[in-house]
PDB file of N, CA and C in Angstrom:
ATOM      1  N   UNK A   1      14.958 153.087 107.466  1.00  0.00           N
ATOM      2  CA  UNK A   1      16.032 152.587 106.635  1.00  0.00           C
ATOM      3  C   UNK A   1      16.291 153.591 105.520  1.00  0.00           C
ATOM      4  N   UNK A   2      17.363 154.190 105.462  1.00  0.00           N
ATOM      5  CA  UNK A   2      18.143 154.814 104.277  1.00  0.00           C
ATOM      6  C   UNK A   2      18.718 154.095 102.781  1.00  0.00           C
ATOM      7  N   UNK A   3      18.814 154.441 101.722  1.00  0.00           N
ATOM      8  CA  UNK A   3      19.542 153.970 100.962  1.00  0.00           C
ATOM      9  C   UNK A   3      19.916 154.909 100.212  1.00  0.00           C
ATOM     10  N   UNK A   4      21.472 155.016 100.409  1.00  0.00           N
ATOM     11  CA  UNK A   4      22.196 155.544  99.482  1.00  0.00           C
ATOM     12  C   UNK A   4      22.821 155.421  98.045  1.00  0.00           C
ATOM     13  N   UNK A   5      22.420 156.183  97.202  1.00  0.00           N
ATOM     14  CA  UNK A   5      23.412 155.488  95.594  1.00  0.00           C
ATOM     15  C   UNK A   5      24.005 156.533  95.711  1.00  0.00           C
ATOM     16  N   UNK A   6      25.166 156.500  94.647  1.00  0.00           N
ATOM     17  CA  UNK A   6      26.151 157.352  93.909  1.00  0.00           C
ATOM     18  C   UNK A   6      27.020 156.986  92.936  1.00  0.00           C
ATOM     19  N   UNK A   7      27.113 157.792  91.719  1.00  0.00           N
ATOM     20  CA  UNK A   7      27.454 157.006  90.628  1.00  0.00           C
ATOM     21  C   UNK A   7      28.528 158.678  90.059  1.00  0.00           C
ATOM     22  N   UNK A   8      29.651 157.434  89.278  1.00  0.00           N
ATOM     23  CA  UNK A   8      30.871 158.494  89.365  1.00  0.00           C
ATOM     24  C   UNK A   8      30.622 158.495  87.664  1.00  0.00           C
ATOM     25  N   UNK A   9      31.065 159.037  86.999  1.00  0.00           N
ATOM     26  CA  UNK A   9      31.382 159.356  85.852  1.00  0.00           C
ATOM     27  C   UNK A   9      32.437 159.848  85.266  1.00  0.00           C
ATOM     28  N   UNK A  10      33.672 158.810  85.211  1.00  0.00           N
ATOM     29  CA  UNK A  10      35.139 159.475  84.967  1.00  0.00           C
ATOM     30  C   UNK A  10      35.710 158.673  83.843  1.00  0.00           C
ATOM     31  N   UNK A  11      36.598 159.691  83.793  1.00  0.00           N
ATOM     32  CA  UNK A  11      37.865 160.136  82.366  1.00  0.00           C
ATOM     33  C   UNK A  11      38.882 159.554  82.460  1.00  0.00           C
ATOM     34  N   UNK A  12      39.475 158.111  81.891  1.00  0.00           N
ATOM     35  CA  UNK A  12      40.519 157.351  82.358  1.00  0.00           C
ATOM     36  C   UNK A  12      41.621 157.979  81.963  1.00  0.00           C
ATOM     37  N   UNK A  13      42.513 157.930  82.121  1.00  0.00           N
ATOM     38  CA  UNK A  13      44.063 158.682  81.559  1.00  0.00           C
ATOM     39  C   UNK A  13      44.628 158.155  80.259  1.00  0.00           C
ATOM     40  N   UNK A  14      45.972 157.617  80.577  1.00  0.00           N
ATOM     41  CA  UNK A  14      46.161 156.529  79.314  1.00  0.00           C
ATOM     42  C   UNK A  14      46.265 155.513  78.904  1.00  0.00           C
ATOM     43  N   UNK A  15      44.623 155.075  78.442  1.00  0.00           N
ATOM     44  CA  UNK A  15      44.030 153.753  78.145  1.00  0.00           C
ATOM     45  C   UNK A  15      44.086 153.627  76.709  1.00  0.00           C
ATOM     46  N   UNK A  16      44.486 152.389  76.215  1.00  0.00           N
ATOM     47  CA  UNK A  16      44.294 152.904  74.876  1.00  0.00           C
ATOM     48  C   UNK A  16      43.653 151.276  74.515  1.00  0.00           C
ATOM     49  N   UNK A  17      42.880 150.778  75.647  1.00  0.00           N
ATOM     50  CA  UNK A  17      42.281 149.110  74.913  1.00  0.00           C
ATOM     51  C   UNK A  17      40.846 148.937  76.226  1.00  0.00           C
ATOM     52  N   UNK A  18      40.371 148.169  76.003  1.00  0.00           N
ATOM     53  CA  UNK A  18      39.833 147.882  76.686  1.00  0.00           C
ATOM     54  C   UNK A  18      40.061 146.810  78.469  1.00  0.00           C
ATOM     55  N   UNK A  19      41.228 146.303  77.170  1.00  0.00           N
ATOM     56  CA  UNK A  19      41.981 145.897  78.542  1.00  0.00           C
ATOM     57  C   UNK A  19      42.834 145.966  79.273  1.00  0.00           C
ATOM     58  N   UNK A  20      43.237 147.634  79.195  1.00  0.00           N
ATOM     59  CA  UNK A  20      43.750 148.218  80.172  1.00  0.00           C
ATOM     60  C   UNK A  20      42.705 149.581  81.012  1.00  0.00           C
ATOM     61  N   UNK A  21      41.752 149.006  80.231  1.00  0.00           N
ATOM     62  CA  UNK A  21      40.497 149.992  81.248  1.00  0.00           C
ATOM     63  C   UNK A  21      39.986 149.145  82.174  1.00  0.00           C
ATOM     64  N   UNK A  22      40.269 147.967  82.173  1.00  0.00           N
ATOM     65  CA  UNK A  22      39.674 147.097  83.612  1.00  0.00           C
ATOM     66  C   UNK A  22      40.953 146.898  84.258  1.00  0.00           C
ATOM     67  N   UNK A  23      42.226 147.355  83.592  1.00  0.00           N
ATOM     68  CA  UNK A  23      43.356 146.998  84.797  1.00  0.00           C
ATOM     69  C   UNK A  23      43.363 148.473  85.777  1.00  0.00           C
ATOM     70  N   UNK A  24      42.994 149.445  85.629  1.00  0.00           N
ATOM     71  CA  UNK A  24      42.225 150.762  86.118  1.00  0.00           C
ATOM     72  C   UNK A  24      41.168 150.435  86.669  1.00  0.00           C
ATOM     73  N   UNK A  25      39.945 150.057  86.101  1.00  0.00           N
ATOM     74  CA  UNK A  25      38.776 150.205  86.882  1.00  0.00           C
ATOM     75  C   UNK A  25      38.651 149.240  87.970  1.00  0.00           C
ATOM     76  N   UNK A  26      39.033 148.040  87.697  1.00  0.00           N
ATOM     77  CA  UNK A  26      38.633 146.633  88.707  1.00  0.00           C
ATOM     78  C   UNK A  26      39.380 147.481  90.044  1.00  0.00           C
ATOM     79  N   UNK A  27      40.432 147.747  90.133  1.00  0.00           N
ATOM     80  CA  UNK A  27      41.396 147.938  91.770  1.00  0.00           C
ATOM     81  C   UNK A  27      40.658 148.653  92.575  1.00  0.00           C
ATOM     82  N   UNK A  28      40.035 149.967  91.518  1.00  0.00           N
ATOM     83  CA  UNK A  28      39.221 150.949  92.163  1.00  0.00           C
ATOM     84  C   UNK A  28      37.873 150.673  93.033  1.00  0.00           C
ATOM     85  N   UNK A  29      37.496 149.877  92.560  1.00  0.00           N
ATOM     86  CA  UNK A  29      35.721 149.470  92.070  1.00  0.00           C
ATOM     87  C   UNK A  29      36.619 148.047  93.890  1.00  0.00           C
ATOM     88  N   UNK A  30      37.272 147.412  93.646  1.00  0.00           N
ATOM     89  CA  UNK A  30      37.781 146.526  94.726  1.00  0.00           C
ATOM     90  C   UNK A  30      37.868 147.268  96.043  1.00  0.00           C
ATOM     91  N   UNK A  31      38.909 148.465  95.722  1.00  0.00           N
ATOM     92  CA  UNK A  31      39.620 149.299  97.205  1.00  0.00           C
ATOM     93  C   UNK A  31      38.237 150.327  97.445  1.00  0.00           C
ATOM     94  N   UNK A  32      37.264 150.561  97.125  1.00  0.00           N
ATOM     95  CA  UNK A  32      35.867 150.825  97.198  1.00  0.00           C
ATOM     96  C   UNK A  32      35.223 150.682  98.456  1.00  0.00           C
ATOM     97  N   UNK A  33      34.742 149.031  97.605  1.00  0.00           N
ATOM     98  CA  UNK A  33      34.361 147.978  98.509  1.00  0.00           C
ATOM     99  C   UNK A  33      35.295 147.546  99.661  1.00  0.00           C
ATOM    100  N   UNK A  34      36.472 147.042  99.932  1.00  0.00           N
ATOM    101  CA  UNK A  34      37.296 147.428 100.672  1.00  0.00           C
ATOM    102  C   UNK A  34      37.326 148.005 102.183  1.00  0.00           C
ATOM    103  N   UNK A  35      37.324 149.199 101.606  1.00  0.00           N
ATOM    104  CA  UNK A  35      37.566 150.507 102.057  1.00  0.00           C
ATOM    105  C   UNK A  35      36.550 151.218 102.921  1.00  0.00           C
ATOM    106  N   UNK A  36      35.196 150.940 102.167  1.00  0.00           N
ATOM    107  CA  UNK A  36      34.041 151.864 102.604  1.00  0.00           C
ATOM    108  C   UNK A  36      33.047 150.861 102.428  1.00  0.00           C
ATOM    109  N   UNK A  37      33.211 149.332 102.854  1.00  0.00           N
ATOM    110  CA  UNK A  37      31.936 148.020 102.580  1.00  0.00           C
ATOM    111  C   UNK A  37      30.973 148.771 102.239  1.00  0.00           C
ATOM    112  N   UNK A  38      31.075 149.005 100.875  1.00  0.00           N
ATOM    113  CA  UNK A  38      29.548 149.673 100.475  1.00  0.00           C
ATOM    114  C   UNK A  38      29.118 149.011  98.901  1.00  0.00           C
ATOM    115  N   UNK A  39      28.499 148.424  98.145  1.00  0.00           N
ATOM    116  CA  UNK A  39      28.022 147.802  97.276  1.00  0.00           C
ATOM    117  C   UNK A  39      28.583 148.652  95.861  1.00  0.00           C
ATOM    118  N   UNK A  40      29.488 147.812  94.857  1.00  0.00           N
ATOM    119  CA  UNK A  40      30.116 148.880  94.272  1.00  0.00           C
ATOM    120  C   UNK A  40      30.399 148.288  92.935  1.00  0.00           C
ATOM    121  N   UNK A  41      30.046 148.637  91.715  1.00  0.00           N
ATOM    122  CA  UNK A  41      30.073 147.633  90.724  1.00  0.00           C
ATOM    123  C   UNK A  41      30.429 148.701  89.192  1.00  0.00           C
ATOM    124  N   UNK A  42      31.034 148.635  88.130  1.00  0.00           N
ATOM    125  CA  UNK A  42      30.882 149.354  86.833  1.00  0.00           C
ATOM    126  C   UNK A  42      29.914 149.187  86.169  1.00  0.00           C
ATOM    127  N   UNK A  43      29.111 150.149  86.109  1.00  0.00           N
ATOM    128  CA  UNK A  43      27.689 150.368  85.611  1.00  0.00           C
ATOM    129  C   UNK A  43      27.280 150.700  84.591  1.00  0.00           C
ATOM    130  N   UNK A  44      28.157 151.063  83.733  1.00  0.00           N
ATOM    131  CA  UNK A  44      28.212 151.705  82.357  1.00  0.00           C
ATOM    132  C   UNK A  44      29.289 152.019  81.664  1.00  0.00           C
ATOM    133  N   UNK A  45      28.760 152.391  80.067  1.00  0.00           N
ATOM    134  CA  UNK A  45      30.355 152.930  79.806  1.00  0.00           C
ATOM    135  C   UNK A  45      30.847 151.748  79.491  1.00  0.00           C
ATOM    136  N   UNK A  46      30.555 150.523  79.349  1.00  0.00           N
ATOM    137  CA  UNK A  46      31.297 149.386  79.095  1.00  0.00           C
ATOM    138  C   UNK A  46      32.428 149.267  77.880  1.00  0.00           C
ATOM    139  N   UNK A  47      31.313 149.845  76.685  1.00  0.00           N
ATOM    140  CA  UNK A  47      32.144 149.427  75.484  1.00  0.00           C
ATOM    141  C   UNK A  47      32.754 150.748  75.170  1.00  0.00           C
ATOM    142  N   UNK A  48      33.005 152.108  76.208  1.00  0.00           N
ATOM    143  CA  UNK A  48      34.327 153.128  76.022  1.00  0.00           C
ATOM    144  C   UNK A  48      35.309 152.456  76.896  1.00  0.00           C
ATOM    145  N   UNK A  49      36.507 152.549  76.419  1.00  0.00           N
ATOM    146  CA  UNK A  49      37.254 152.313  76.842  1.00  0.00           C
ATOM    147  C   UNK A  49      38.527 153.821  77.460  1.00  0.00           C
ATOM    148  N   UNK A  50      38.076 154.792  77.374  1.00  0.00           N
ATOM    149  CA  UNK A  50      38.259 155.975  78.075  1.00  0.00           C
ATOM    150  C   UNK A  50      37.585 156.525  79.425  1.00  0.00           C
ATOM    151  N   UNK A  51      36.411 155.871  78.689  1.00  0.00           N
ATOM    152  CA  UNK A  51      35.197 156.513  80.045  1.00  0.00           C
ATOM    153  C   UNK A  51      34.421 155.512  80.604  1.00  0.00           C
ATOM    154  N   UNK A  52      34.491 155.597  82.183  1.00  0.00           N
ATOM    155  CA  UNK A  52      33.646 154.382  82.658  1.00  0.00           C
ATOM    156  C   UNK A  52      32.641 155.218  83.778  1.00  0.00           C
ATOM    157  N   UNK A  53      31.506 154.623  83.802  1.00  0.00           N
ATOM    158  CA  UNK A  53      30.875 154.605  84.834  1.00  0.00           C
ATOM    159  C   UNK A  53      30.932 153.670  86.193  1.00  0.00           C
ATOM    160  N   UNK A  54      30.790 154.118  87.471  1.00  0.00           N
ATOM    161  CA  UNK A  54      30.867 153.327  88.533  1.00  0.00           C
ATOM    162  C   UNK A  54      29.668 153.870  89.874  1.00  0.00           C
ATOM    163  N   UNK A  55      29.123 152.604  90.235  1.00  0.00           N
ATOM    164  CA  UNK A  55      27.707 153.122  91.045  1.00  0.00           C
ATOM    165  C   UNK A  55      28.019 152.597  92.163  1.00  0.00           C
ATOM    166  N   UNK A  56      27.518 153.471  93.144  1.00  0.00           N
ATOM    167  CA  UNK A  56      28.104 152.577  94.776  1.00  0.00           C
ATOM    168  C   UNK A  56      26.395 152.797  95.477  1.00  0.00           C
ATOM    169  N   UNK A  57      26.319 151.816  96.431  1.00  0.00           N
ATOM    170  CA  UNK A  57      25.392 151.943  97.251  1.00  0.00           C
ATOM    171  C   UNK A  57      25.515 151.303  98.737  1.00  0.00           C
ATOM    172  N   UNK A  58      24.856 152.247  99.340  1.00  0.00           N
ATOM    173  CA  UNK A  58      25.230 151.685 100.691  1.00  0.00           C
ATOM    174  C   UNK A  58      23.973 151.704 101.658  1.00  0.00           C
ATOM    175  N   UNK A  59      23.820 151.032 102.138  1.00  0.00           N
ATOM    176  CA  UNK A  59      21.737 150.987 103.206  1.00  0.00           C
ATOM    177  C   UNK A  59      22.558 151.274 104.947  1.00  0.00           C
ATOM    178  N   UNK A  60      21.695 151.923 105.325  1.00  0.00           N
ATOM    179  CA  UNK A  60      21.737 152.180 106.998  1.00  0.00           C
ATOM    180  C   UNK A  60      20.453 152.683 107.793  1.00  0.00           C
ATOM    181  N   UNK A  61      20.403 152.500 108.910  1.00  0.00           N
ATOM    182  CA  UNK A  61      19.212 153.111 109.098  1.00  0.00           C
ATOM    183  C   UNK A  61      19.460 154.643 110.214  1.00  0.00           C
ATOM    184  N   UNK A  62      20.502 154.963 109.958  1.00  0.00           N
ATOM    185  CA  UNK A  62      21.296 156.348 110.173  1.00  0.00           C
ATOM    186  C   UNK A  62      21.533 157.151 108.807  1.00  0.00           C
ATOM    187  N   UNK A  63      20.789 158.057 108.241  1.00  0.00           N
ATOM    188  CA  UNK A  63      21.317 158.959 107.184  1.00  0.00           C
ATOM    189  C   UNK A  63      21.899 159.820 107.346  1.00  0.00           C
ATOM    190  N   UNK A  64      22.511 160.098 108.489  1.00  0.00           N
ATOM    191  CA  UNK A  64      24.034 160.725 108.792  1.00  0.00           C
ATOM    192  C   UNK A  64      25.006 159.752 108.375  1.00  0.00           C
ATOM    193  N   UNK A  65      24.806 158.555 108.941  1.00  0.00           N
ATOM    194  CA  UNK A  65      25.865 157.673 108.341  1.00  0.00           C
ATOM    195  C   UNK A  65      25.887 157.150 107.001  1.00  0.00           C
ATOM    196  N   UNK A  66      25.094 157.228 106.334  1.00  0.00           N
ATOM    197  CA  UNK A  66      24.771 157.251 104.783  1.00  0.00           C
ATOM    198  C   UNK A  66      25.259 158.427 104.127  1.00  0.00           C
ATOM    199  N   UNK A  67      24.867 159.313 104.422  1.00  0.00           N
ATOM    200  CA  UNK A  67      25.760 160.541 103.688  1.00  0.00           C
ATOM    201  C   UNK A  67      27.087 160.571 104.140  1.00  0.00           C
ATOM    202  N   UNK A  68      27.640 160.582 105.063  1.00  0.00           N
ATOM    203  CA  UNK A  68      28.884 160.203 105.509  1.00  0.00           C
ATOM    204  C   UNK A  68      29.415 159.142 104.693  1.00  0.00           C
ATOM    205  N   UNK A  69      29.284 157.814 104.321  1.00  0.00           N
ATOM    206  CA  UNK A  69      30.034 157.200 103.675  1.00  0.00           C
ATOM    207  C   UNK A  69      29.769 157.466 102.211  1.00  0.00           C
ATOM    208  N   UNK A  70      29.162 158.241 101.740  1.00  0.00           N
ATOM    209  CA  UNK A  70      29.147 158.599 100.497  1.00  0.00           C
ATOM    210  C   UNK A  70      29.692 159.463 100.175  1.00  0.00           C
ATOM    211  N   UNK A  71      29.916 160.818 101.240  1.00  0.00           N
ATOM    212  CA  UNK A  71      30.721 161.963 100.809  1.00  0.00           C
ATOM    213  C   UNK A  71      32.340 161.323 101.201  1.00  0.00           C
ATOM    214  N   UNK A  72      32.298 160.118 102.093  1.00  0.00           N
ATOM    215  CA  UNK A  72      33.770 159.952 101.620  1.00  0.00           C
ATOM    216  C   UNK A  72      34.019 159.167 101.012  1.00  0.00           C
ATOM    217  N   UNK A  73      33.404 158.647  99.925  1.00  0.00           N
ATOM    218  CA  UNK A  73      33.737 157.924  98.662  1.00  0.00           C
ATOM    219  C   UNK A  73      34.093 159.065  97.941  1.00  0.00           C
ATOM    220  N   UNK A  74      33.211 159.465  97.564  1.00  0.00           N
ATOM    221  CA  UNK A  74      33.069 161.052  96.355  1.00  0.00           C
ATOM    222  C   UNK A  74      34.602 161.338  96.605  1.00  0.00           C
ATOM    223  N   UNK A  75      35.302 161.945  98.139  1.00  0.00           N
ATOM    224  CA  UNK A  75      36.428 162.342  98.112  1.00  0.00           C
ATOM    225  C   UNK A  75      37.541 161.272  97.873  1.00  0.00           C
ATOM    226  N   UNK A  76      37.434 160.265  98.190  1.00  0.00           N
ATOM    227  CA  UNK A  76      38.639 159.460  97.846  1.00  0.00           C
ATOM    228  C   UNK A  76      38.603 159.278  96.276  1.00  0.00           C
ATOM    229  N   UNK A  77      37.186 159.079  95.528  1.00  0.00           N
ATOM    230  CA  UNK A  77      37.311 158.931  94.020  1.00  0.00           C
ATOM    231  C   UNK A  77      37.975 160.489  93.590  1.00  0.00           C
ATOM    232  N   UNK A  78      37.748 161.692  93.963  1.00  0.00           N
ATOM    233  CA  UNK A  78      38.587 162.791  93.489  1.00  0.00           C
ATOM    234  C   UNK A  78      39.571 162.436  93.772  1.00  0.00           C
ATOM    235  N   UNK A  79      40.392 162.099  94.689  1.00  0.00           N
ATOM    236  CA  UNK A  79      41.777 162.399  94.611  1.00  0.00           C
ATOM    237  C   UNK A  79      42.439 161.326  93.630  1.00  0.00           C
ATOM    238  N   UNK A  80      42.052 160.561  93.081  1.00  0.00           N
ATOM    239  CA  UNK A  80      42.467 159.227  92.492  1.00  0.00           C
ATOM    240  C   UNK A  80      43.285 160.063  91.148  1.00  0.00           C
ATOM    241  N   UNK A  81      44.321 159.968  90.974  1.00  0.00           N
ATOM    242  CA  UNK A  81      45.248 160.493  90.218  1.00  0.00           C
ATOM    243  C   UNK A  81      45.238 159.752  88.516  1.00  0.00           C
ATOM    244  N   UNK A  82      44.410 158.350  88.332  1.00  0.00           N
ATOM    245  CA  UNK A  82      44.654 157.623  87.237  1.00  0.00           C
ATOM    246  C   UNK A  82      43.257 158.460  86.675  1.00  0.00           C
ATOM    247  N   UNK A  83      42.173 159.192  87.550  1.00  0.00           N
ATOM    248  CA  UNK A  83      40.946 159.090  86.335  1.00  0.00           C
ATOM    249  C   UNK A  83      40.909 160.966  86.331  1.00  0.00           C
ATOM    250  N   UNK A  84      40.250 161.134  85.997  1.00  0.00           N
ATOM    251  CA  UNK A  84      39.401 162.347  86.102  1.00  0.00           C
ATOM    252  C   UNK A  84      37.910 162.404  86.246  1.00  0.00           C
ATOM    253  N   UNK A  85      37.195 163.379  87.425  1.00  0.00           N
ATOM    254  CA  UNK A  85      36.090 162.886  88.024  1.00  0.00           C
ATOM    255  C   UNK A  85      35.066 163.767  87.246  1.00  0.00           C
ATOM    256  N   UNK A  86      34.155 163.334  86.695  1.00  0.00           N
ATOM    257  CA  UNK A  86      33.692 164.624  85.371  1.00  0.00           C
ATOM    258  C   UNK A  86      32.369 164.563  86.250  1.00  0.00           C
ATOM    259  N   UNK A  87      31.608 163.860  87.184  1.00  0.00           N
ATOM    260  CA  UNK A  87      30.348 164.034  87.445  1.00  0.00           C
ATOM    261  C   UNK A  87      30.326 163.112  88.419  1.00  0.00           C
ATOM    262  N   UNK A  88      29.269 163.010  89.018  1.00  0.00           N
ATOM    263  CA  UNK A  88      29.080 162.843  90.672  1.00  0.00           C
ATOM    264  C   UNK A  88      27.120 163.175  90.350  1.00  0.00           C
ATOM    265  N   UNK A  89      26.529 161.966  91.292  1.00  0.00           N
ATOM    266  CA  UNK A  89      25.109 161.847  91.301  1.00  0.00           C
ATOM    267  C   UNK A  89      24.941 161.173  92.479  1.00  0.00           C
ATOM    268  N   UNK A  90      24.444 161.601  93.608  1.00  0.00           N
ATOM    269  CA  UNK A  90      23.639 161.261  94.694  1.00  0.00           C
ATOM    270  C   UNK A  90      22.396 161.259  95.059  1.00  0.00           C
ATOM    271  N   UNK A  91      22.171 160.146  95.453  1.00  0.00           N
ATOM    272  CA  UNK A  91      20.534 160.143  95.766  1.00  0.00           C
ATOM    273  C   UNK A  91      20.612 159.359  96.844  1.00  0.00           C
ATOM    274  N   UNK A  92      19.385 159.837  97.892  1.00  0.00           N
ATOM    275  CA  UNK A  92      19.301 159.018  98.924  1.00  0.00           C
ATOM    276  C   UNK A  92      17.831 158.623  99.024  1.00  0.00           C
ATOM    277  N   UNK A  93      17.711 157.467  99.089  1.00  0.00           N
ATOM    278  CA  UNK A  93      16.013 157.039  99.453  1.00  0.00           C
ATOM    279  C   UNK A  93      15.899 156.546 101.225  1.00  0.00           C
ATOM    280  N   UNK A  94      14.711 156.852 101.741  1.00  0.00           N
ATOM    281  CA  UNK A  94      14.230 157.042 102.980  1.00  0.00           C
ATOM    282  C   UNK A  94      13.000 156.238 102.978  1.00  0.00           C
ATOM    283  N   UNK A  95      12.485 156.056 104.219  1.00  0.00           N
ATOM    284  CA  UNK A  95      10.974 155.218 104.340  1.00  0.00           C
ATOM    285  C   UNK A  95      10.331 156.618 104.179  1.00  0.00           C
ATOM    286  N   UNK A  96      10.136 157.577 103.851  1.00  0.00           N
ATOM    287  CA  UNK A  96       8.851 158.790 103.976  1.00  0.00           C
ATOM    288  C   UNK A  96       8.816 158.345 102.059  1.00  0.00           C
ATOM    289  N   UNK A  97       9.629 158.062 101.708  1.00  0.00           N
ATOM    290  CA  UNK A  97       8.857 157.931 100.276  1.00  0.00           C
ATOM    291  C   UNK A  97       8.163 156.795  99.766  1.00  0.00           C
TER     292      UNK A  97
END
């Protein structure tokens, strides 16, 4: 069994409240999950309202297919035109550890 995390670290555009940083983050953090059924929640960053954190995880017992749905999260969160993607963190855990 594999388990994949990955956690984004991005630059919202023009937010200027807090509650227009969840009318941005929620769709994303939704079409995610969605998109790539992979476990996906805002993880940080709560009380900026510019900058949010977002962590995805996904379990398989194929880590081809674990890195696979993680490198195409990573790419669909780059192309996302509302944020800017400042950092990117992957880790994968395995039964050898």
């Amino acid at each position: 069994m594999y388990v994949g995390t990955l956690c984004f670290d991005l630059l919202l555009g023009d937010v200027r409240s807090l509650k227009e940083k969840r009318s941005v983050v929620r769709p994303i953090v939704a079409e995610l999950h969605r998109r790539f059924a992979v476990s996906v929640a805002e993880t940080g960053d709560q009380d900026l309202y510019r900058r949010a954190e977002i962590g995805i995880a996904t379990v398989s017992g194929d880590l081809g297919h674990v890195k696979d749905v993680l490198d195409r999260c990573e790419r669909w969160m780059a192309a996302r035109p509302e944020v800017d993607l400042l950092s990117t963190r992957q880790r994968i855990h395995g039964d050898d550890e």
